[in-house]
PDB file of N, CA and C in Angstrom:
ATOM      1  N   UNK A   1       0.814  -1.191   0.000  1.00  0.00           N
ATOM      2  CA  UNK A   1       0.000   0.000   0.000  1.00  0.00           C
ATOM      3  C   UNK A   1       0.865   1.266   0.000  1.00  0.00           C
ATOM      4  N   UNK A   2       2.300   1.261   0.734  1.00  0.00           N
ATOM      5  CA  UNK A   2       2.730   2.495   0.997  1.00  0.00           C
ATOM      6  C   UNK A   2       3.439   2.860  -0.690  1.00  0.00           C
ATOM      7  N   UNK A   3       3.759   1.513  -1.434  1.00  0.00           N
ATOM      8  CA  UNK A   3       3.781   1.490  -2.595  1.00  0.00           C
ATOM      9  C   UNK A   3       3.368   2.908  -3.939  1.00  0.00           C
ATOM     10  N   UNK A   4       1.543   2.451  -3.637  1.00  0.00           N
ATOM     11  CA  UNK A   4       0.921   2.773  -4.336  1.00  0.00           C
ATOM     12  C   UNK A   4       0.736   4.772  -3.576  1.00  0.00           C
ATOM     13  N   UNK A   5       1.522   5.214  -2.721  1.00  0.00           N
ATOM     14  CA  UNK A   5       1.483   6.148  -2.415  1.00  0.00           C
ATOM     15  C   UNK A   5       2.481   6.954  -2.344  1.00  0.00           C
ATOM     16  N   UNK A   6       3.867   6.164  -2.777  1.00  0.00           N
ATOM     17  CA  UNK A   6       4.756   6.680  -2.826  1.00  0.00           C
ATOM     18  C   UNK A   6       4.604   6.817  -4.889  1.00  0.00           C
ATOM     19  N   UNK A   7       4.167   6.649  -4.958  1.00  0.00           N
ATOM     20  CA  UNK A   7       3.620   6.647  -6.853  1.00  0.00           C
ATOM     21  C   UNK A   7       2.691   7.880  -6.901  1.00  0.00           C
ATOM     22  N   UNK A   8       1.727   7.843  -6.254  1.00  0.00           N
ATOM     23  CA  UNK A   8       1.156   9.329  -6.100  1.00  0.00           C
ATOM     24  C   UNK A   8       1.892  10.364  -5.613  1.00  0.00           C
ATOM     25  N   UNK A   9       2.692  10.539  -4.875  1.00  0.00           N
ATOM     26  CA  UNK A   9       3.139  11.442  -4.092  1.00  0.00           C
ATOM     27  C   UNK A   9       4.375  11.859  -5.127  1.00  0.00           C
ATOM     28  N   UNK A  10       4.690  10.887  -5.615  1.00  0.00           N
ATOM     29  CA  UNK A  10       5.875  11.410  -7.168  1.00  0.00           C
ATOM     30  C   UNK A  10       5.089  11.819  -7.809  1.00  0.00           C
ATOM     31  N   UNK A  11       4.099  11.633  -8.397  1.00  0.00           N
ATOM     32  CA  UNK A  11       3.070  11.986  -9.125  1.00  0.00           C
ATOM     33  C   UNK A  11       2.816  13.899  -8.668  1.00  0.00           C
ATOM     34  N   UNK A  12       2.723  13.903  -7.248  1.00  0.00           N
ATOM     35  CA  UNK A  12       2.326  14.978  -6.941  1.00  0.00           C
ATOM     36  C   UNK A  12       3.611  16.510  -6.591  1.00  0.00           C
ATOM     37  N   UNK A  13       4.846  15.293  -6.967  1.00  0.00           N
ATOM     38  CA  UNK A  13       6.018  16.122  -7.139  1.00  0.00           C
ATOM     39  C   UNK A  13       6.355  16.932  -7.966  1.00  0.00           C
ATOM     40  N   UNK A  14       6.098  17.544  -8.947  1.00  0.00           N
ATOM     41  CA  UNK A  14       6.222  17.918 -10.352  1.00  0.00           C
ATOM     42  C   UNK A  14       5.100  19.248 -10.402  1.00  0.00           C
ATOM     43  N   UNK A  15       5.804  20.255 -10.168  1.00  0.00           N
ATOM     44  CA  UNK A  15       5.157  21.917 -10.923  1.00  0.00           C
ATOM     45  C   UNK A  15       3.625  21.284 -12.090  1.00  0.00           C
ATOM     46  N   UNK A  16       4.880  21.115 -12.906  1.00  0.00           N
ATOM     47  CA  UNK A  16       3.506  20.739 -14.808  1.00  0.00           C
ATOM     48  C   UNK A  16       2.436  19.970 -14.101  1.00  0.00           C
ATOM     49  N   UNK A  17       2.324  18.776 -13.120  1.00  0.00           N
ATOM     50  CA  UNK A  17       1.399  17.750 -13.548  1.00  0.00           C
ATOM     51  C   UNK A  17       0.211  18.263 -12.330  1.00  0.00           C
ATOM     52  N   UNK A  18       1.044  19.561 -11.462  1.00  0.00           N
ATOM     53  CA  UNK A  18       0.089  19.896 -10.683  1.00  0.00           C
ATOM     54  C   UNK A  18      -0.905  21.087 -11.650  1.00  0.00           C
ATOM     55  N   UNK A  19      -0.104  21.820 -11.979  1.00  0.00           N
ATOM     56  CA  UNK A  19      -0.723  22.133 -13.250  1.00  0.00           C
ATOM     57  C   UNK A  19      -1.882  21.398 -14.118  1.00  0.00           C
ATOM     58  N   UNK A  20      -1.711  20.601 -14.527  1.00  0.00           N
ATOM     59  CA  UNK A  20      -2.708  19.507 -15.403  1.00  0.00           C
ATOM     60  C   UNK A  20      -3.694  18.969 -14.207  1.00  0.00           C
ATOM     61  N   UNK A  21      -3.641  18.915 -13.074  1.00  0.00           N
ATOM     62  CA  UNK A  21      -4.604  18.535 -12.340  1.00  0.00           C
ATOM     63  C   UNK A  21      -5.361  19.598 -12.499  1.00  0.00           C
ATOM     64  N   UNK A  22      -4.495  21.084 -11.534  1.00  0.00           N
ATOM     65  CA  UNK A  22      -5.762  22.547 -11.709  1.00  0.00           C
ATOM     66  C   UNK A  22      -6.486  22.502 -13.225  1.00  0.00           C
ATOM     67  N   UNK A  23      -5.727  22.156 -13.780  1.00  0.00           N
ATOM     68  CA  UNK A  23      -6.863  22.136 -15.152  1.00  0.00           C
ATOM     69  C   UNK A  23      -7.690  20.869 -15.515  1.00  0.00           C
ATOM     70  N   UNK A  24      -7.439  19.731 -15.077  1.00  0.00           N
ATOM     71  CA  UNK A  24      -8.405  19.231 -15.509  1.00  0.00           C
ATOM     72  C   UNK A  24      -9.934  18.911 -13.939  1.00  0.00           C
ATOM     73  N   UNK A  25      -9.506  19.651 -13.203  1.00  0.00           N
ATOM     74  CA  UNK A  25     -10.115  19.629 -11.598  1.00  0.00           C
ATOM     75  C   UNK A  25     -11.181  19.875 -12.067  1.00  0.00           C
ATOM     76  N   UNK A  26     -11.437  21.110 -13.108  1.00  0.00           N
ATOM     77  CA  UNK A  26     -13.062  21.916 -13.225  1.00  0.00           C
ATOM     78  C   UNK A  26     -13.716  21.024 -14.546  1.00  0.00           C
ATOM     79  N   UNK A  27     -13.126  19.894 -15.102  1.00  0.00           N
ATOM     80  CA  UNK A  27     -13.608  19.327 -16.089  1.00  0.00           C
ATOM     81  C   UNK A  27     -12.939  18.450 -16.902  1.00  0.00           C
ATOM     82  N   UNK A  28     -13.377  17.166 -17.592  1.00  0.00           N
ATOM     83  CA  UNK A  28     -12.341  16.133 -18.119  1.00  0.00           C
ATOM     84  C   UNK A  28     -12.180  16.908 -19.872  1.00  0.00           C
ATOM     85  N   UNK A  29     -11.046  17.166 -20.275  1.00  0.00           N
ATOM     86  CA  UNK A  29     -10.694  17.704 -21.567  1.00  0.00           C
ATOM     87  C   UNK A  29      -9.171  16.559 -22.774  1.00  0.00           C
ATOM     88  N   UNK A  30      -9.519  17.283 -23.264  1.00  0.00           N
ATOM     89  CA  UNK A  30      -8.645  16.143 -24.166  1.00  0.00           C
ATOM     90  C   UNK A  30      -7.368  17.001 -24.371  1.00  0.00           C
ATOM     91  N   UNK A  31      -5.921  16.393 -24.353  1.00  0.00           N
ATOM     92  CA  UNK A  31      -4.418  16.525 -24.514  1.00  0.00           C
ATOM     93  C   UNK A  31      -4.402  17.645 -25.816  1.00  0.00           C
ATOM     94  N   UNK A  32      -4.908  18.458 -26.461  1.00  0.00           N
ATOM     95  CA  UNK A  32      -5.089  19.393 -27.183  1.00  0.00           C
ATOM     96  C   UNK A  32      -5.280  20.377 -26.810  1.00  0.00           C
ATOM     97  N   UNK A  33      -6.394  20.261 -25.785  1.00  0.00           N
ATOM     98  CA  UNK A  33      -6.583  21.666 -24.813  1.00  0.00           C
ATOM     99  C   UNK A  33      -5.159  21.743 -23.900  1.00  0.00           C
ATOM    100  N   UNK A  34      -5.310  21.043 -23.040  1.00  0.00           N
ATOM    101  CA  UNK A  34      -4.182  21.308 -22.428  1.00  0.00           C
ATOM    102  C   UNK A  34      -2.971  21.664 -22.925  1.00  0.00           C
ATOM    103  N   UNK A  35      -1.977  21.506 -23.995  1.00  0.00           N
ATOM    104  CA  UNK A  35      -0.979  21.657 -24.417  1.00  0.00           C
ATOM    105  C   UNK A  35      -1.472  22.759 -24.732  1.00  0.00           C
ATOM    106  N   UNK A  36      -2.300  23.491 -25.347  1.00  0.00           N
ATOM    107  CA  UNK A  36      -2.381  25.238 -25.199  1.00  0.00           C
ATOM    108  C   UNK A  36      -2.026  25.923 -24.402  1.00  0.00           C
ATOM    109  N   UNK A  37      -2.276  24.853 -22.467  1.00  0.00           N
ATOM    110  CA  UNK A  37      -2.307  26.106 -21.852  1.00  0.00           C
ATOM    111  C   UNK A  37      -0.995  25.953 -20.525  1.00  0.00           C
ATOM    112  N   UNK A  38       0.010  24.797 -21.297  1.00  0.00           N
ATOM    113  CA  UNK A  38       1.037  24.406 -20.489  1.00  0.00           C
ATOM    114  C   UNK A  38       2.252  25.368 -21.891  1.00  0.00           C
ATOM    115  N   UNK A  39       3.182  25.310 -20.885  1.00  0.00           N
ATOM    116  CA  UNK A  39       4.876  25.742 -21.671  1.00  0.00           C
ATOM    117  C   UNK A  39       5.387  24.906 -21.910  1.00  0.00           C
ATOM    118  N   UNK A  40       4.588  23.491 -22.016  1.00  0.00           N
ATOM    119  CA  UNK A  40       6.010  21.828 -22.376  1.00  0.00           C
ATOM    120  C   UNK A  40       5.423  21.432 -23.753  1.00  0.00           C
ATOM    121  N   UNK A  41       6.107  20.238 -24.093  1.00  0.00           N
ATOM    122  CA  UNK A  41       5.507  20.322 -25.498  1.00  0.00           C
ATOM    123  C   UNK A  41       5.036  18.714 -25.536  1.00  0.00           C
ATOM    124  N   UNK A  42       4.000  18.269 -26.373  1.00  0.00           N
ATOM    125  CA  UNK A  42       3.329  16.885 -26.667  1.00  0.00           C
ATOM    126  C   UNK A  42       4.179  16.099 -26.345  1.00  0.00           C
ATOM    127  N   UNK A  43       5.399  15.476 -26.400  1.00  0.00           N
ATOM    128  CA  UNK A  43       6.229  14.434 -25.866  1.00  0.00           C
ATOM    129  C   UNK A  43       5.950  15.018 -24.248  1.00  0.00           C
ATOM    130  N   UNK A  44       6.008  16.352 -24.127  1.00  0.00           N
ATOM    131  CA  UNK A  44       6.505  16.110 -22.421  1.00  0.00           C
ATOM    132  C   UNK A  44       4.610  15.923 -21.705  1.00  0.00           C
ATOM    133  N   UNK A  45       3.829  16.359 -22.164  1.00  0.00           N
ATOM    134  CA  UNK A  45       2.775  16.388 -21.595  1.00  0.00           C
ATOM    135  C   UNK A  45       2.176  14.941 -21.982  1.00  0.00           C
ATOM    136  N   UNK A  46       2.567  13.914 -22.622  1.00  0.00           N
ATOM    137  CA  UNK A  46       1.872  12.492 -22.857  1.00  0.00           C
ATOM    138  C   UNK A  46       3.420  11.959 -21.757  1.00  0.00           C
ATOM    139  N   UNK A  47       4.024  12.286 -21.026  1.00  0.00           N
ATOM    140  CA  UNK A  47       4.678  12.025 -20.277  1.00  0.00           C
ATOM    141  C   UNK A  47       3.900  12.027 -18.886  1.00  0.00           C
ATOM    142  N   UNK A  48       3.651  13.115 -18.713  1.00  0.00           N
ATOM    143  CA  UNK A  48       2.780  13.920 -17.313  1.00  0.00           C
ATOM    144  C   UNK A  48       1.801  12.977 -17.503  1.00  0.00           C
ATOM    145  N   UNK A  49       1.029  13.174 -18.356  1.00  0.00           N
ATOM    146  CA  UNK A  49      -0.336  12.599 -18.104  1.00  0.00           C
ATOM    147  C   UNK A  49      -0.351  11.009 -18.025  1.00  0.00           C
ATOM    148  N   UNK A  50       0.616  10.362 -18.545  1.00  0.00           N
ATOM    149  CA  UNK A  50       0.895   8.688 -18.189  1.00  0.00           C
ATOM    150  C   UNK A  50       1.200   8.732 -16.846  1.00  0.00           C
ATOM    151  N   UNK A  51       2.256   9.366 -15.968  1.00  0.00           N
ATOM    152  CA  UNK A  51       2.546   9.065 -14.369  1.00  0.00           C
ATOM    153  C   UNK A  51       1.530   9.317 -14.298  1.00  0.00           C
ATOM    154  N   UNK A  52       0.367  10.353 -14.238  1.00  0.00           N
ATOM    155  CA  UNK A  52      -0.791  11.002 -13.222  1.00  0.00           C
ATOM    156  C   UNK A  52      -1.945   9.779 -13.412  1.00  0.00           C
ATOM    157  N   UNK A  53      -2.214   8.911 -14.662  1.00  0.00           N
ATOM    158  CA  UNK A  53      -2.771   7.692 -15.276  1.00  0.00           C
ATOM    159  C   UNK A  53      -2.483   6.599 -13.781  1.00  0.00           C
ATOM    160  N   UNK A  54      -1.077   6.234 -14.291  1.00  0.00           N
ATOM    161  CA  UNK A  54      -0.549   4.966 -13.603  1.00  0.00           C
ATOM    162  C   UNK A  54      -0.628   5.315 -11.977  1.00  0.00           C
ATOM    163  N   UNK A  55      -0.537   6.358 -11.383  1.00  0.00           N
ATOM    164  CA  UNK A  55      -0.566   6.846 -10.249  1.00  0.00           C
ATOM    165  C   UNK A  55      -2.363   6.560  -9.961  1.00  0.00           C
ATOM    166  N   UNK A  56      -3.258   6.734 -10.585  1.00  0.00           N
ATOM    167  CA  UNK A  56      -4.293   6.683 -10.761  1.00  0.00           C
ATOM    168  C   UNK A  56      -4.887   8.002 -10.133  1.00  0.00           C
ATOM    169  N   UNK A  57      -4.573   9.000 -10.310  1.00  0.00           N
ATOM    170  CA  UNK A  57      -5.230  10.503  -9.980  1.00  0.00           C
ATOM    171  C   UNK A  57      -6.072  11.410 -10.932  1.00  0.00           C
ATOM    172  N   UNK A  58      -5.526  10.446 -12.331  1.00  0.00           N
ATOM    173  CA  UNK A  58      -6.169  10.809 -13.515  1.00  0.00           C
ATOM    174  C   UNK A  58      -7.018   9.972 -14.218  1.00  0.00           C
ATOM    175  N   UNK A  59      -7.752  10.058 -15.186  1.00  0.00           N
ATOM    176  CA  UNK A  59      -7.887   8.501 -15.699  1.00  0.00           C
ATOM    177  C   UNK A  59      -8.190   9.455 -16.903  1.00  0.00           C
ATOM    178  N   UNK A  60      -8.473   7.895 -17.938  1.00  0.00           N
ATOM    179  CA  UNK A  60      -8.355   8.690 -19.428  1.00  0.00           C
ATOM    180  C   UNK A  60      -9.182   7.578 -20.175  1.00  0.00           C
ATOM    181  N   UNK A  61     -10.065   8.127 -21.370  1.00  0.00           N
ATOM    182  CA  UNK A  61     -10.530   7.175 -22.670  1.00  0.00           C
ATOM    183  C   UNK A  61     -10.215   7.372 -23.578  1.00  0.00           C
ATOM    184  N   UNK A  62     -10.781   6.700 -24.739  1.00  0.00           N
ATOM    185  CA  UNK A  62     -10.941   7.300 -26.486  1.00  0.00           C
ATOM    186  C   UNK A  62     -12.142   7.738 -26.768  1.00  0.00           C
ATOM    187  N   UNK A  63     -12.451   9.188 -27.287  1.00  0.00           N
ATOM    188  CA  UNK A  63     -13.185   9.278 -27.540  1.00  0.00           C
ATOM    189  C   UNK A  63     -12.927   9.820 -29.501  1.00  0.00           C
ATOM    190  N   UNK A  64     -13.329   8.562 -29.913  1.00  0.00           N
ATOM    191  CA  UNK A  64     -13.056   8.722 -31.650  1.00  0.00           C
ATOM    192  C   UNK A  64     -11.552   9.305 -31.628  1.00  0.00           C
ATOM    193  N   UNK A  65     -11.147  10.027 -32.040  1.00  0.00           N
ATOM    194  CA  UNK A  65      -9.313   9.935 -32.416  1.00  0.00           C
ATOM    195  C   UNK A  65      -8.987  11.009 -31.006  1.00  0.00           C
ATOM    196  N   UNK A  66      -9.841  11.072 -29.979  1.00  0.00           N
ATOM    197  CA  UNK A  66      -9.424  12.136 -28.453  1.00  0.00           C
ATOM    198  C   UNK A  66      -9.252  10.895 -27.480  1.00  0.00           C
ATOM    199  N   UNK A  67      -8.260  12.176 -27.024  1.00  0.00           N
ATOM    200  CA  UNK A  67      -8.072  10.910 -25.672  1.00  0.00           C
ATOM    201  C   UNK A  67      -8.585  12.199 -24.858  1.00  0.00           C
ATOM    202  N   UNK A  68      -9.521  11.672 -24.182  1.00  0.00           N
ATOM    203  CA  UNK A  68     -10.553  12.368 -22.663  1.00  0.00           C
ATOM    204  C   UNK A  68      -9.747  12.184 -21.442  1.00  0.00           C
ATOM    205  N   UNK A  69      -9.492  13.064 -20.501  1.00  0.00           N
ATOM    206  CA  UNK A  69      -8.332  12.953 -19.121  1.00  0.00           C
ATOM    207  C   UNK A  69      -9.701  13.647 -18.499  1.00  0.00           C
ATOM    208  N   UNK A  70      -9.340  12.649 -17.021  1.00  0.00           N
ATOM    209  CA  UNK A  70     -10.270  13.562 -15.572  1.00  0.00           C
ATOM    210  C   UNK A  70      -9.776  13.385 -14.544  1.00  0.00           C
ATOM    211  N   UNK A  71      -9.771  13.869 -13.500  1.00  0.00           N
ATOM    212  CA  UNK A  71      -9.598  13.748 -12.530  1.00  0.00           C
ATOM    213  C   UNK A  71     -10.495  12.523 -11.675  1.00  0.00           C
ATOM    214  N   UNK A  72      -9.502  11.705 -10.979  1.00  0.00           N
ATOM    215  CA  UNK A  72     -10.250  10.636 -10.196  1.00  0.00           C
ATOM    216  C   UNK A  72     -10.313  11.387  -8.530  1.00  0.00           C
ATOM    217  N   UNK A  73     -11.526  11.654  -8.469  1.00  0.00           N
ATOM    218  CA  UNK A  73     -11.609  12.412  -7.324  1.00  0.00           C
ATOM    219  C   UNK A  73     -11.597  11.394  -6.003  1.00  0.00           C
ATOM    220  N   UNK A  74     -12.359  10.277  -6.575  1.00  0.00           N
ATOM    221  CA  UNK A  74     -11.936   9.094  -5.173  1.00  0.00           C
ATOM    222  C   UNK A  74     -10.136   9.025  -4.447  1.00  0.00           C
ATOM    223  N   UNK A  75      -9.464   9.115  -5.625  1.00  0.00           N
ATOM    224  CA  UNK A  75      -7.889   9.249  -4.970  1.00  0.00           C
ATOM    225  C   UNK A  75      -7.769   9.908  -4.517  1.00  0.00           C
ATOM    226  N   UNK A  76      -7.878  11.076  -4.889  1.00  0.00           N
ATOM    227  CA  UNK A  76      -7.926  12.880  -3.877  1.00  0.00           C
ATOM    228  C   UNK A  76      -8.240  12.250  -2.108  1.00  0.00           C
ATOM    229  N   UNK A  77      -9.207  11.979  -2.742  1.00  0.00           N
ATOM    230  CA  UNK A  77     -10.347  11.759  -1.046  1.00  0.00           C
ATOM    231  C   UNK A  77      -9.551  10.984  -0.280  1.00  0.00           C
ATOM    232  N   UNK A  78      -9.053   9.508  -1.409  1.00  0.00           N
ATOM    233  CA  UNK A  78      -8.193   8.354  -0.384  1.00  0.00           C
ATOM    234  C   UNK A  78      -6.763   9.099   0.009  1.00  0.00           C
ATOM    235  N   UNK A  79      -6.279  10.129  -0.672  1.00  0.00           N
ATOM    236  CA  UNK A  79      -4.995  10.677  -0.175  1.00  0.00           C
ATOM    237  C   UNK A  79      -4.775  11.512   1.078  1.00  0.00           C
ATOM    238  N   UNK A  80      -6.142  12.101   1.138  1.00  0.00           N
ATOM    239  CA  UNK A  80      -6.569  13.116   1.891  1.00  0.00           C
ATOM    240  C   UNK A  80      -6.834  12.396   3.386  1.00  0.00           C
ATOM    241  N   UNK A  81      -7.665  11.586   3.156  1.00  0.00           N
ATOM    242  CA  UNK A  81      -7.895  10.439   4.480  1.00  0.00           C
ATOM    243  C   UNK A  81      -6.322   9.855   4.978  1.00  0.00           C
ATOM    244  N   UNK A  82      -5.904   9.376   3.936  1.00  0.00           N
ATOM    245  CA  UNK A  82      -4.263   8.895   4.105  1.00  0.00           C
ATOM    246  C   UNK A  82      -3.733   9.584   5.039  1.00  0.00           C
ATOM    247  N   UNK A  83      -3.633  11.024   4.997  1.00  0.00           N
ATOM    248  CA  UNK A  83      -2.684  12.239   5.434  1.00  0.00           C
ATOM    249  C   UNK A  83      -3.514  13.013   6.554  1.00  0.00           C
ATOM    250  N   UNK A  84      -4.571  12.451   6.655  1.00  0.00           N
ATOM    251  CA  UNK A  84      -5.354  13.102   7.918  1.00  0.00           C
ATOM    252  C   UNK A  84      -4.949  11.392   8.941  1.00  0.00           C
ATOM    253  N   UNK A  85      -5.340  10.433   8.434  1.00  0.00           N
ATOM    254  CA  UNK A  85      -4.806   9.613   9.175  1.00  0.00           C
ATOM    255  C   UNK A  85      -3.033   9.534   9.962  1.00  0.00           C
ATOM    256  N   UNK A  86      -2.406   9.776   8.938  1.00  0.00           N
ATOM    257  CA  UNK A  86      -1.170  10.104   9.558  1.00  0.00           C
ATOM    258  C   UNK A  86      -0.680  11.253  10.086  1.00  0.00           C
ATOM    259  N   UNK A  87      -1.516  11.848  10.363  1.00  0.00           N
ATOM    260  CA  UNK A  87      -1.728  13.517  11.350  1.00  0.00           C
ATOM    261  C   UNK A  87      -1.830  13.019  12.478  1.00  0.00           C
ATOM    262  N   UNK A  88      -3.349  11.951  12.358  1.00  0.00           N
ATOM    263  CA  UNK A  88      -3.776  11.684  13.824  1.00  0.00           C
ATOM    264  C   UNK A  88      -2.971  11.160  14.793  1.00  0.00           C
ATOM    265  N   UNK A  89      -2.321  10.034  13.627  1.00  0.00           N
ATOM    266  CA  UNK A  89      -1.442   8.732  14.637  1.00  0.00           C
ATOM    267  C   UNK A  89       0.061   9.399  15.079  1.00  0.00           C
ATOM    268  N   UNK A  90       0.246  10.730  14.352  1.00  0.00           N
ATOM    269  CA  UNK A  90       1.394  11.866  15.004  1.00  0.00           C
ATOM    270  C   UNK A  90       0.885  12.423  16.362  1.00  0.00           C
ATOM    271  N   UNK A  91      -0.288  12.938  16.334  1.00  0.00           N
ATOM    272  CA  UNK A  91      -0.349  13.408  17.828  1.00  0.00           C
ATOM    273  C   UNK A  91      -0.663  12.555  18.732  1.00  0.00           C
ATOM    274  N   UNK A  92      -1.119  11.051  18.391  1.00  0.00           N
ATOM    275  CA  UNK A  92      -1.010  10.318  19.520  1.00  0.00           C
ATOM    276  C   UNK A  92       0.353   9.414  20.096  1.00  0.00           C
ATOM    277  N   UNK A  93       1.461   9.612  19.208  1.00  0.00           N
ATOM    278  CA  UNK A  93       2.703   9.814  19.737  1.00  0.00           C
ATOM    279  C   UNK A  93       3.047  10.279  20.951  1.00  0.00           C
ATOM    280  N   UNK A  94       4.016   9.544  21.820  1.00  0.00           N
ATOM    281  CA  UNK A  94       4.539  10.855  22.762  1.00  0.00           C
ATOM    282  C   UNK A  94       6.086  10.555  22.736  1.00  0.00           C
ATOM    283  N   UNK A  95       6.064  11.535  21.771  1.00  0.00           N
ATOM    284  CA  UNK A  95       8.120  11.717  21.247  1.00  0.00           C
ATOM    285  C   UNK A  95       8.575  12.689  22.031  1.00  0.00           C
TER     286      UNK A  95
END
């Protein structure tokens, strides 16, 4: 498990891919839009968007020759619980 969170948390390392989240947060859009509104170029943004995929924070289809990206908001939530959980089990420490 700590696995699959140390994959997100690289995921969540990176300027661009936090970027591509704020943009795809308000709506799922296809790798066309986005490369308008990033400074990297199609090799580097089908880069970003595969870790944020395999990390599973993103997810993606075909739609006819588009590929559709969204945000998986269940991960958000499970990351969020993750990191409130390991808040808690810090203050019940006595270091």
């Amino acid at each position: 498990m700590d696995e699959t969170y140390a994959l997100i948390f690289k995921a969540l390392s990176d300027e661009n891919r936090l970027k591509i989240l704020k943009l795809l947060i308000s709506g799922e859009t296809c790798s066309c839009k986005l490369i308008d509104q990033l400074p990297i170029s199609q090799p580097t943004l089908s880069y970003h968007l595969n870790l944020l995929n395999k990390s599973g924070l993103t997810t993606s289809y075909k739609d006819g020759t588009w590929h559709k990206h969204h945000v998986n908001t269940d991960v958000i939530d499970d990351v969020i619980s993750y990191l409130t959980k390991l808040k808690q089990s810090m203050k019940s420490c006595n270091l």
